[in-house]
N, C-alpha and C. Protein backbone atom coordinates (compact mmCIF):
# COMPACT_ATOMS: atom_id res chain seq x y z
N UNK A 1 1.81 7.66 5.78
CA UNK A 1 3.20 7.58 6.20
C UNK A 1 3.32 6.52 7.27
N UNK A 2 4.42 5.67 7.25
CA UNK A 2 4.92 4.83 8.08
C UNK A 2 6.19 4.72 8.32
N UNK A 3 6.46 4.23 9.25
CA UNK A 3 7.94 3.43 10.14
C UNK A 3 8.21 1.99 9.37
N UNK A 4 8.45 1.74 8.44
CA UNK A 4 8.97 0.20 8.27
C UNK A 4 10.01 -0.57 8.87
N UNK A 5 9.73 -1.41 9.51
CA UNK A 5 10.65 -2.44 10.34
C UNK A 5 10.93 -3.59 9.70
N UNK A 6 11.61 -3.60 8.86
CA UNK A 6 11.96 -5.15 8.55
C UNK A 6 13.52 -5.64 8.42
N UNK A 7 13.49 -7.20 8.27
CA UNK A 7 15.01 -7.50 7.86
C UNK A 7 14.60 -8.45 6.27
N UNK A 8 16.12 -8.46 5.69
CA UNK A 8 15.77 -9.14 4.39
C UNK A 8 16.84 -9.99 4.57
N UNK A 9 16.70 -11.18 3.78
CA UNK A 9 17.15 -12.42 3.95
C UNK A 9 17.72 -13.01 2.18
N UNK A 10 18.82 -13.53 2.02
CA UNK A 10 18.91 -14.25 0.51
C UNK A 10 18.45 -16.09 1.11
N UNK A 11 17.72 -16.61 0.20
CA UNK A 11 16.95 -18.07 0.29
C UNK A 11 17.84 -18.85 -0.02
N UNK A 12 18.56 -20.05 1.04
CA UNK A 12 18.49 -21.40 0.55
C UNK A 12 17.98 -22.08 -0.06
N UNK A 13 16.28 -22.74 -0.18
CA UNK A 13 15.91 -22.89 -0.90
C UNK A 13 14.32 -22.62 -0.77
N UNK A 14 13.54 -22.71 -1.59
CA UNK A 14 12.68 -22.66 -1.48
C UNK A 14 11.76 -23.24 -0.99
N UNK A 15 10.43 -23.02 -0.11
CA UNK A 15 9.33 -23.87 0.34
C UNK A 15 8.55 -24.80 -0.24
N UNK A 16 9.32 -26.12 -0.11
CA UNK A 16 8.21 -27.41 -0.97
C UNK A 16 6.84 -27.20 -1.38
N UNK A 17 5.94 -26.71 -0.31
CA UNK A 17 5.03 -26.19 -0.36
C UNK A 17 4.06 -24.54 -1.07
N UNK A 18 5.10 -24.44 -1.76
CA UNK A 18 5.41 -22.90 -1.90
C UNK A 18 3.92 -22.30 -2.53
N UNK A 19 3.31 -23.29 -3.54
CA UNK A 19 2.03 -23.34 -4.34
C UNK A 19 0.70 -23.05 -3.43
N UNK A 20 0.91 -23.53 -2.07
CA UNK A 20 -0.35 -23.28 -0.88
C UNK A 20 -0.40 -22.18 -0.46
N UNK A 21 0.32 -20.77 -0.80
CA UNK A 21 0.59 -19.99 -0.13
C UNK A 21 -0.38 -19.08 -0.91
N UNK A 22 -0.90 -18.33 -0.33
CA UNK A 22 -1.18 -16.81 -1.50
C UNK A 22 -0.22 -15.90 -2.05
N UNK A 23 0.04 -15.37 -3.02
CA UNK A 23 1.05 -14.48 -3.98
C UNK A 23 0.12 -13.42 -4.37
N UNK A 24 1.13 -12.17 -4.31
CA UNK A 24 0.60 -10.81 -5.46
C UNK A 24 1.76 -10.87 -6.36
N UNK A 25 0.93 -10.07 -7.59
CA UNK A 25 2.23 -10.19 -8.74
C UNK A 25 2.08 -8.64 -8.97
N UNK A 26 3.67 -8.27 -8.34
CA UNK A 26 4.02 -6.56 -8.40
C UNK A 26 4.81 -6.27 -9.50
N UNK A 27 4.49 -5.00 -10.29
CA UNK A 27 5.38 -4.60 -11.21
C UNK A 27 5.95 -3.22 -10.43
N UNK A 28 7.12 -2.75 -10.30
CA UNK A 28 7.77 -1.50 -10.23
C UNK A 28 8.21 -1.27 -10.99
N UNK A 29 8.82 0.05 -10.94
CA UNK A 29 9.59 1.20 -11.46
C UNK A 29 9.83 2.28 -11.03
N UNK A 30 11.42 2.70 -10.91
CA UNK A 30 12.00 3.60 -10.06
C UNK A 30 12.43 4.51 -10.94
N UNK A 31 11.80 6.39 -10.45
CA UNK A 31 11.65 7.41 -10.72
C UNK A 31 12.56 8.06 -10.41
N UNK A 32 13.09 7.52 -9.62
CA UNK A 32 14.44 7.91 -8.53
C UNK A 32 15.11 6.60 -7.70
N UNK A 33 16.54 6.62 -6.99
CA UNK A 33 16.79 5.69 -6.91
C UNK A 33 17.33 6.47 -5.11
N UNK A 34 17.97 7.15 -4.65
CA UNK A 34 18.26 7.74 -3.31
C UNK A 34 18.06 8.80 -3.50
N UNK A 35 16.61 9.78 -2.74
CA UNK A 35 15.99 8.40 -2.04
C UNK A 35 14.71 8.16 -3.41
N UNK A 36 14.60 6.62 -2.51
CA UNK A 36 13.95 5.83 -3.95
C UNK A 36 12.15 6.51 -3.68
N UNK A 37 12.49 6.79 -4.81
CA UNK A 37 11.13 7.26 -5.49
C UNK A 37 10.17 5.74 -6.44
N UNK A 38 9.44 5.40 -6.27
CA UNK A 38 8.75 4.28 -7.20
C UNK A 38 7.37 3.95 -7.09
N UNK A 39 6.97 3.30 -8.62
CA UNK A 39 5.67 3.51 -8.76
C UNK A 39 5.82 2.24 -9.07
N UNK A 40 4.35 1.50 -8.54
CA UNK A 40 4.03 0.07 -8.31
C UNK A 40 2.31 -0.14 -9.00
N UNK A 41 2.52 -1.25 -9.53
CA UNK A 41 1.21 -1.66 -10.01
C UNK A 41 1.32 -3.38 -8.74
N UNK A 42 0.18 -3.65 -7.48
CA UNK A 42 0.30 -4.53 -6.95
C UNK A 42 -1.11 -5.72 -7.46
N UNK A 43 -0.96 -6.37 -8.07
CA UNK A 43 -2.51 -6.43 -8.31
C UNK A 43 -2.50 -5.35 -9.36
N UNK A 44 -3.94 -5.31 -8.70
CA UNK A 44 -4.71 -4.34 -9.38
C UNK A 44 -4.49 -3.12 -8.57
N UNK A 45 -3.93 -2.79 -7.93
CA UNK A 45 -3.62 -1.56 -7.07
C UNK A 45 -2.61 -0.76 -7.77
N UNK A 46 -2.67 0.17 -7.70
CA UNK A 46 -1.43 0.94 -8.02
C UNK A 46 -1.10 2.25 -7.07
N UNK A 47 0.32 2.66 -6.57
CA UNK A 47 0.44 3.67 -6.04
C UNK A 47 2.04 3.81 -5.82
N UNK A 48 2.15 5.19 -5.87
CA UNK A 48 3.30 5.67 -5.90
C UNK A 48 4.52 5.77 -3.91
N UNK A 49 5.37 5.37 -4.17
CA UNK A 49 6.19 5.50 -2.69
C UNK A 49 7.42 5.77 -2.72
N UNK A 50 7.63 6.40 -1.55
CA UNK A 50 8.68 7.78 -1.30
C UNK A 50 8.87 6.96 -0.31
N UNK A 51 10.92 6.26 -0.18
CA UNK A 51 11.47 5.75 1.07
C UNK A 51 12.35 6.55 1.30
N UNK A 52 12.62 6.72 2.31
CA UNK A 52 13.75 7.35 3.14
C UNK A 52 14.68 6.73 4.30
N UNK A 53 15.51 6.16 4.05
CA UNK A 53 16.29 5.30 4.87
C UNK A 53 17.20 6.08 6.01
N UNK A 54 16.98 5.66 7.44
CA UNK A 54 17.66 6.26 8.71
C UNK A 54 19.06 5.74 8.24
N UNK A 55 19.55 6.50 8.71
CA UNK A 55 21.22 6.50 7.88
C UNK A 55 21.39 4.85 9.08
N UNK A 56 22.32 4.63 8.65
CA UNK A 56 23.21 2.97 8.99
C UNK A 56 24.43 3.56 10.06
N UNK A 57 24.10 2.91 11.15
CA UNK A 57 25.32 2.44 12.38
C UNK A 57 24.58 3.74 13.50
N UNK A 58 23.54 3.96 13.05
CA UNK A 58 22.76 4.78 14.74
C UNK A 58 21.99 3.60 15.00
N UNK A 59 21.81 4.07 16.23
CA UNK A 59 20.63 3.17 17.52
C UNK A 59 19.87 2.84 16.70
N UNK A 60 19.04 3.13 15.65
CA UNK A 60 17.82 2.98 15.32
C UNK A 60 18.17 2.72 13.48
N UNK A 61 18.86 2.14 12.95
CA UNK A 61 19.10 2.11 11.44
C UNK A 61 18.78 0.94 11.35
N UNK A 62 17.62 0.47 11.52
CA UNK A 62 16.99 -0.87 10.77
C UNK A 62 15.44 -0.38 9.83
N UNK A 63 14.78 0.50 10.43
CA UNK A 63 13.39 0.83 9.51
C UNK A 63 13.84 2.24 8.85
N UNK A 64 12.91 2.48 7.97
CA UNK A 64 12.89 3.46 7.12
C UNK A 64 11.28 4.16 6.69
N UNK A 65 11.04 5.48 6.87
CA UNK A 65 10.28 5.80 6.55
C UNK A 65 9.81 5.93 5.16
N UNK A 66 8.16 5.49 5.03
CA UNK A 66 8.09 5.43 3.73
C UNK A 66 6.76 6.21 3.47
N UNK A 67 6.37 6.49 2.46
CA UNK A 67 5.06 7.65 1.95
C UNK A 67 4.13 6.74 0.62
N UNK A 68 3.07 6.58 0.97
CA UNK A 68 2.29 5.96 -0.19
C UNK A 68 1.81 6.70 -0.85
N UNK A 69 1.00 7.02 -1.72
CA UNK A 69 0.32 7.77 -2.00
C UNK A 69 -0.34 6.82 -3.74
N UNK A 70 -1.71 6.83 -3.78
CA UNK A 70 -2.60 5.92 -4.62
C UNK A 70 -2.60 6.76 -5.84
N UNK A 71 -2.40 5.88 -6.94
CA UNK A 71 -2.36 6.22 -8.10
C UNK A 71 -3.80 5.42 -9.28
N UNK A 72 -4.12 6.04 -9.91
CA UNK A 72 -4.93 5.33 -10.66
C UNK A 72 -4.07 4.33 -12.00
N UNK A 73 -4.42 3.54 -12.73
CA UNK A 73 -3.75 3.02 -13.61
C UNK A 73 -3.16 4.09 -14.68
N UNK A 74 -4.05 4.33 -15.34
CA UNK A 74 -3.35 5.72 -16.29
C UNK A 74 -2.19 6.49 -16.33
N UNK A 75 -2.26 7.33 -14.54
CA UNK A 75 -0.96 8.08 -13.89
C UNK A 75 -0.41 6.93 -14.04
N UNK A 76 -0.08 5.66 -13.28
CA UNK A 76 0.69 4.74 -12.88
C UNK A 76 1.84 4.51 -14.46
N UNK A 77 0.98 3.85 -15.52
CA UNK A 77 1.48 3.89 -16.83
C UNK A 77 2.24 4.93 -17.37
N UNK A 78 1.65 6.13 -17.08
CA UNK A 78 2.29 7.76 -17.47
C UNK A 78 3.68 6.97 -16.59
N UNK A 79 3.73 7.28 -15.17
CA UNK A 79 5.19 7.61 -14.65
C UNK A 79 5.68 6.55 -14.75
N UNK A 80 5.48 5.01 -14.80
CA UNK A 80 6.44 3.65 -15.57
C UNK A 80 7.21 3.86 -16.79
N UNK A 81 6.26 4.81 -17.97
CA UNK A 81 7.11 5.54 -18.64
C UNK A 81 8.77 6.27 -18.53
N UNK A 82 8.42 6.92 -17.40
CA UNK A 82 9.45 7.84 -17.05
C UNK A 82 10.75 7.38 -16.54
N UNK A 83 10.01 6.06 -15.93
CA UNK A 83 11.58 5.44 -15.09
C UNK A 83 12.44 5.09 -15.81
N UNK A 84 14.00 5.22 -14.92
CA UNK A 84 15.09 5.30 -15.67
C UNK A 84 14.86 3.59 -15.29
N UNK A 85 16.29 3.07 -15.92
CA UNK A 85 16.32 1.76 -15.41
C UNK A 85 15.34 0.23 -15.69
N UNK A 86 15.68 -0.96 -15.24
CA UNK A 86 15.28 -1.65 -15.03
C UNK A 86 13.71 -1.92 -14.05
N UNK A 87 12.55 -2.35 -15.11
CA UNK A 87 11.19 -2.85 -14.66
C UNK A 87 11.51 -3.34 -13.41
N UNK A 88 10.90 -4.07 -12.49
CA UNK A 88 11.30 -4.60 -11.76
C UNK A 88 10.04 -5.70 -11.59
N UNK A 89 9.61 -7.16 -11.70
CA UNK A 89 8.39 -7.92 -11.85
C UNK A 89 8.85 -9.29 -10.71
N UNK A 90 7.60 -9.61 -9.93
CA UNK A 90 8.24 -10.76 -8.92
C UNK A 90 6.51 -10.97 -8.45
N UNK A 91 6.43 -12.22 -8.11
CA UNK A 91 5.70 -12.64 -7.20
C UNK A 91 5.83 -12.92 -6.00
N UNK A 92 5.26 -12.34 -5.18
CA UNK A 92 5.52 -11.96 -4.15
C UNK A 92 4.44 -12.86 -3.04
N UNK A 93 5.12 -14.19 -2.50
CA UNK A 93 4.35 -14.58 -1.40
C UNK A 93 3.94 -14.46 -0.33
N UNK A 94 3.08 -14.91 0.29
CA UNK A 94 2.91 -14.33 1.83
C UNK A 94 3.18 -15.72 2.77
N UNK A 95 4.00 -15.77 3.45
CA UNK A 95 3.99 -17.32 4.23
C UNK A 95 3.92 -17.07 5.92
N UNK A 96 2.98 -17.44 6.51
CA UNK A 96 2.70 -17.15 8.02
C UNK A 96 4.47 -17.46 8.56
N UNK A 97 4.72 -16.82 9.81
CA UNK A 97 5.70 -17.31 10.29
C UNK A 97 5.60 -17.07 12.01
N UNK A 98 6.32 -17.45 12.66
CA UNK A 98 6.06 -17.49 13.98
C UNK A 98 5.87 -16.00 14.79
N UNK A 99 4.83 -15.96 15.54
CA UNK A 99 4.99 -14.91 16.75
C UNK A 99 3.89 -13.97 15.65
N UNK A 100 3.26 -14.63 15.01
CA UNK A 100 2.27 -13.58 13.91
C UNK A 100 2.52 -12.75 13.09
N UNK A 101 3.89 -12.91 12.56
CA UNK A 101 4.86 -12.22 11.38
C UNK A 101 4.63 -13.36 10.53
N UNK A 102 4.94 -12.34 9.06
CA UNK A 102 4.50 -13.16 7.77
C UNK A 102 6.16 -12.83 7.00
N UNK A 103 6.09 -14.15 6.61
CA UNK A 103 7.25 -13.80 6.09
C UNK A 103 6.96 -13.18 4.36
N UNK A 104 7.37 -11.99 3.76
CA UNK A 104 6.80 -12.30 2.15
C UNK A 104 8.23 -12.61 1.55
N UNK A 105 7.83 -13.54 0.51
CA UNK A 105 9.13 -13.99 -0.41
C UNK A 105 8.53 -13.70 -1.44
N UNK A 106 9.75 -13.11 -2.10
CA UNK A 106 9.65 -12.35 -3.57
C UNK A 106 10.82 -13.17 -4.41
N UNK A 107 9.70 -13.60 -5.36
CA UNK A 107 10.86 -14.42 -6.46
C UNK A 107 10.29 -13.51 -7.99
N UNK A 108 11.59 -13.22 -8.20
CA UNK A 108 11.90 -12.51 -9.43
C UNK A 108 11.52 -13.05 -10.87
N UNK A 109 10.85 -12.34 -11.26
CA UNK A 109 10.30 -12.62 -12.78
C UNK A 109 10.94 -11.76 -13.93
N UNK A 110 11.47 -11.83 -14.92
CA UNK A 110 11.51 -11.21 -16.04
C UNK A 110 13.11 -11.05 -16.00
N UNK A 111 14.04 -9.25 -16.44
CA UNK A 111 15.29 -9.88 -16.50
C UNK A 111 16.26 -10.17 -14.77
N UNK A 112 15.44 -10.37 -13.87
CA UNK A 112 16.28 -10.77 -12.70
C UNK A 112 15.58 -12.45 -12.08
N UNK A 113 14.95 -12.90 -12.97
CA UNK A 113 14.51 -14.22 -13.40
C UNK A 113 15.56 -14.75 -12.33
N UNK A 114 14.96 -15.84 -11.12
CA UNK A 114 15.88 -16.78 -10.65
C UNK A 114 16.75 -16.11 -9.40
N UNK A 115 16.54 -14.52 -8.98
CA UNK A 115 16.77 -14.60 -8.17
C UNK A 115 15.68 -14.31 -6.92
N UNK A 116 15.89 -14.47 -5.31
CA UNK A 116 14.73 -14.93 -4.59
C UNK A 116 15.49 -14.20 -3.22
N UNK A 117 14.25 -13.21 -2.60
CA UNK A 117 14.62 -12.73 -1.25
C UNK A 117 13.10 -13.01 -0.44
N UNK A 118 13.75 -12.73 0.68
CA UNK A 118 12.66 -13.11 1.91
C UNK A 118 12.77 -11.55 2.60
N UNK A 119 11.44 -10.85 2.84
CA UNK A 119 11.49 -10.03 4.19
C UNK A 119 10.40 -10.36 5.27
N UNK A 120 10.91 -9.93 6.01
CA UNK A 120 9.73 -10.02 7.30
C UNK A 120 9.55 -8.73 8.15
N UNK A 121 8.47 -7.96 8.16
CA UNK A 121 8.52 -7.02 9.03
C UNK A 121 7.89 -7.27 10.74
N UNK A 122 8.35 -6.06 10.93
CA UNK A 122 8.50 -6.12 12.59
C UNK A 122 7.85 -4.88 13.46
N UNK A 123 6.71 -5.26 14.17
CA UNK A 123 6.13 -4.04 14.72
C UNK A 123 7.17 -3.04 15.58
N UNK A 124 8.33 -3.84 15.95
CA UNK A 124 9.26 -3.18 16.57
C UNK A 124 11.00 -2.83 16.48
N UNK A 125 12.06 -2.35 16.38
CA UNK A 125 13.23 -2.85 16.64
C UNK A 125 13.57 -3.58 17.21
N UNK A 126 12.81 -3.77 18.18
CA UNK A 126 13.25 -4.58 19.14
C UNK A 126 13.08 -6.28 18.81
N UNK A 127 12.02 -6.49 18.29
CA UNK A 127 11.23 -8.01 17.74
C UNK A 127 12.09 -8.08 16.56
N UNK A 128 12.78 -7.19 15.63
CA UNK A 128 13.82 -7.47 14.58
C UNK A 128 14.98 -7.47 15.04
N UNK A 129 15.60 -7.17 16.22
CA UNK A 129 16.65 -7.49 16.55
C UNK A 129 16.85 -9.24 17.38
N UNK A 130 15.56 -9.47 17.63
CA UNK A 130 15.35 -10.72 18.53
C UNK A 130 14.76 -11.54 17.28
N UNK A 131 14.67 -11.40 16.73
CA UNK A 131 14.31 -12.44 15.58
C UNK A 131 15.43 -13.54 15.12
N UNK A 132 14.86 -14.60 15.00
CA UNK A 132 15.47 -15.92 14.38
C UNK A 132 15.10 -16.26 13.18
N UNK A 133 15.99 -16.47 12.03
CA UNK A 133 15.22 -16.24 10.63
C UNK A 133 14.97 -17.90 10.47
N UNK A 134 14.06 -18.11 9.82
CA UNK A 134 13.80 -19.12 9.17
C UNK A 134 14.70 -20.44 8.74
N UNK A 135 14.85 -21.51 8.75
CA UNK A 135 15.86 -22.49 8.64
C UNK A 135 16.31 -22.43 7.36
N UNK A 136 15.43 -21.60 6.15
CA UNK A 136 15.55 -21.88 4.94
C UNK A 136 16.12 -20.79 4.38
N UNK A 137 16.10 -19.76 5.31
CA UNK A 137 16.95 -18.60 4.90
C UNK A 137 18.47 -18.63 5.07
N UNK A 138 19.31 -18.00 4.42
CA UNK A 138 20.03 -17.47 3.75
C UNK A 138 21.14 -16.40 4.75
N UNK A 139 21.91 -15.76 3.88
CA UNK A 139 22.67 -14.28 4.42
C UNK A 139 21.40 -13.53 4.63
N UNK A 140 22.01 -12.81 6.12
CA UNK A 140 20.64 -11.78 6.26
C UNK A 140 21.64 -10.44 6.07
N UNK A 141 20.85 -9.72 4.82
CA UNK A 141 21.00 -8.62 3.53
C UNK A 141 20.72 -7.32 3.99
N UNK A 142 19.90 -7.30 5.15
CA UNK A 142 19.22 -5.81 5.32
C UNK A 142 20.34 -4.99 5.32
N UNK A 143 19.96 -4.06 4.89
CA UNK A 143 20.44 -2.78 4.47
C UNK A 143 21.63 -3.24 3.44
N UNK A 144 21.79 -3.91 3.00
CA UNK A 144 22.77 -4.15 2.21
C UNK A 144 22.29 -3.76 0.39
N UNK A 145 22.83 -2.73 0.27
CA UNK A 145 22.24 -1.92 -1.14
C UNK A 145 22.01 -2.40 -2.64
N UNK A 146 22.83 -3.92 -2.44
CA UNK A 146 23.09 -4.48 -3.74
C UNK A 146 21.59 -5.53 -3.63
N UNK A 147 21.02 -5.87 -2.54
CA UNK A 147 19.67 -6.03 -2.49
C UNK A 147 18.48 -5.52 -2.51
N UNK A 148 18.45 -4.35 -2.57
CA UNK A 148 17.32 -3.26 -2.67
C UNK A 148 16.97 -3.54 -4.12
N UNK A 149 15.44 -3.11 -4.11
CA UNK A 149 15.04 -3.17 -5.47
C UNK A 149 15.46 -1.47 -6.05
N UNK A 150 15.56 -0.85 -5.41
CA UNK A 150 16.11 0.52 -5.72
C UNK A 150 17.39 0.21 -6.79
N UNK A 151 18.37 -0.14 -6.21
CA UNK A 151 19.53 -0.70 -6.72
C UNK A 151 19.68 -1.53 -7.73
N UNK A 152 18.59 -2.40 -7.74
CA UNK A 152 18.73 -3.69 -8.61
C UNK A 152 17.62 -3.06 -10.20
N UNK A 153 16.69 -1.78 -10.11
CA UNK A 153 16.53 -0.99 -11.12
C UNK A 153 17.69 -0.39 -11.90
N UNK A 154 19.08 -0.04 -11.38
CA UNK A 154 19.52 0.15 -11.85
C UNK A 154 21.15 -0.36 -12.29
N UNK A 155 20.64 -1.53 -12.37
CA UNK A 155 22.07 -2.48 -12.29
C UNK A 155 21.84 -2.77 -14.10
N UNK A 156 22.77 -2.65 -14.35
CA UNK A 156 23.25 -2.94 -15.84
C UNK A 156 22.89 -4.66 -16.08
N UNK A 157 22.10 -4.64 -17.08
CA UNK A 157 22.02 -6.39 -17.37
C UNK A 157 22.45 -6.30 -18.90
């Protein structure tokens, strides 16, 4: 179990450089959508996670608690089965960014092809409220529901 601190960002454009970076290529699928239930193949990893979002407009509604829990491939396949909705497939970069935060950018593969978000997490509220996003970023999205991959499983294409 953890505290997640992050903000999410929509991309201007992308990093010239984007190829130097290291990438994982994640598949999801959501079992549930509030609160989001989903099972992830990362890599070769697979494991199941339980988010729970601090409701929006208290002191503290930027992180959300979340629950991992490791799945073997087999289970993983069993409950991808099950999900309602839209796969969800992206490569997912890792790009250093200042103050020893990484920014990861996730560009969308398959049917959400072409579209591209940035998050960055934050050991604190406080370092995400003082944060300066990137020159190349975009509207900053956090908490905004029509960006969640929760949401975007179940958007009609």
């Amino acid at each position: 179990m953890g505290v997640e601190i992050e903000k999410k960002f929509t991309v201007k454009e992308l990093p010239k450089d984007l190829d130097k970076y290291p990438y994982r290529v994640i598949e999801q699928a959501y079992l549930n959508v509030t609160p989001a239930i989903r099972v992830r193949k990362d890599n070769n990893s697979y494991y199941m996670t339980y988010k729970c979002h601090k409701p929006r407009g208290t002191a503290t509604d930027i992180g959300q608690t979340e629950y991992n829990m490791p799945l073997d491939e087999a289970t993983y396949l069993h409950l991808k089965a099950k999900a309602d909705g839209n796969v969800i497939t992206k490569r997912r970069y890792l790009i250093p960014e200042k103050n020893g935060l990484t920014i990861e950018l996730d560009v969308f593969e398959g049917v959400f092809k072409g579209r591209i978000l940035a998050e960055v997490e934050f050991p604190t509220e406080e370092a995400a409220r003082a944060y300066v996003p990137a020159s190349w970023f975009d509207q900053d999205v956090t908490g905004d529901p029509q960006y969640s991959n929760s949401q975007m499983s179940a958007e009609k294409i």
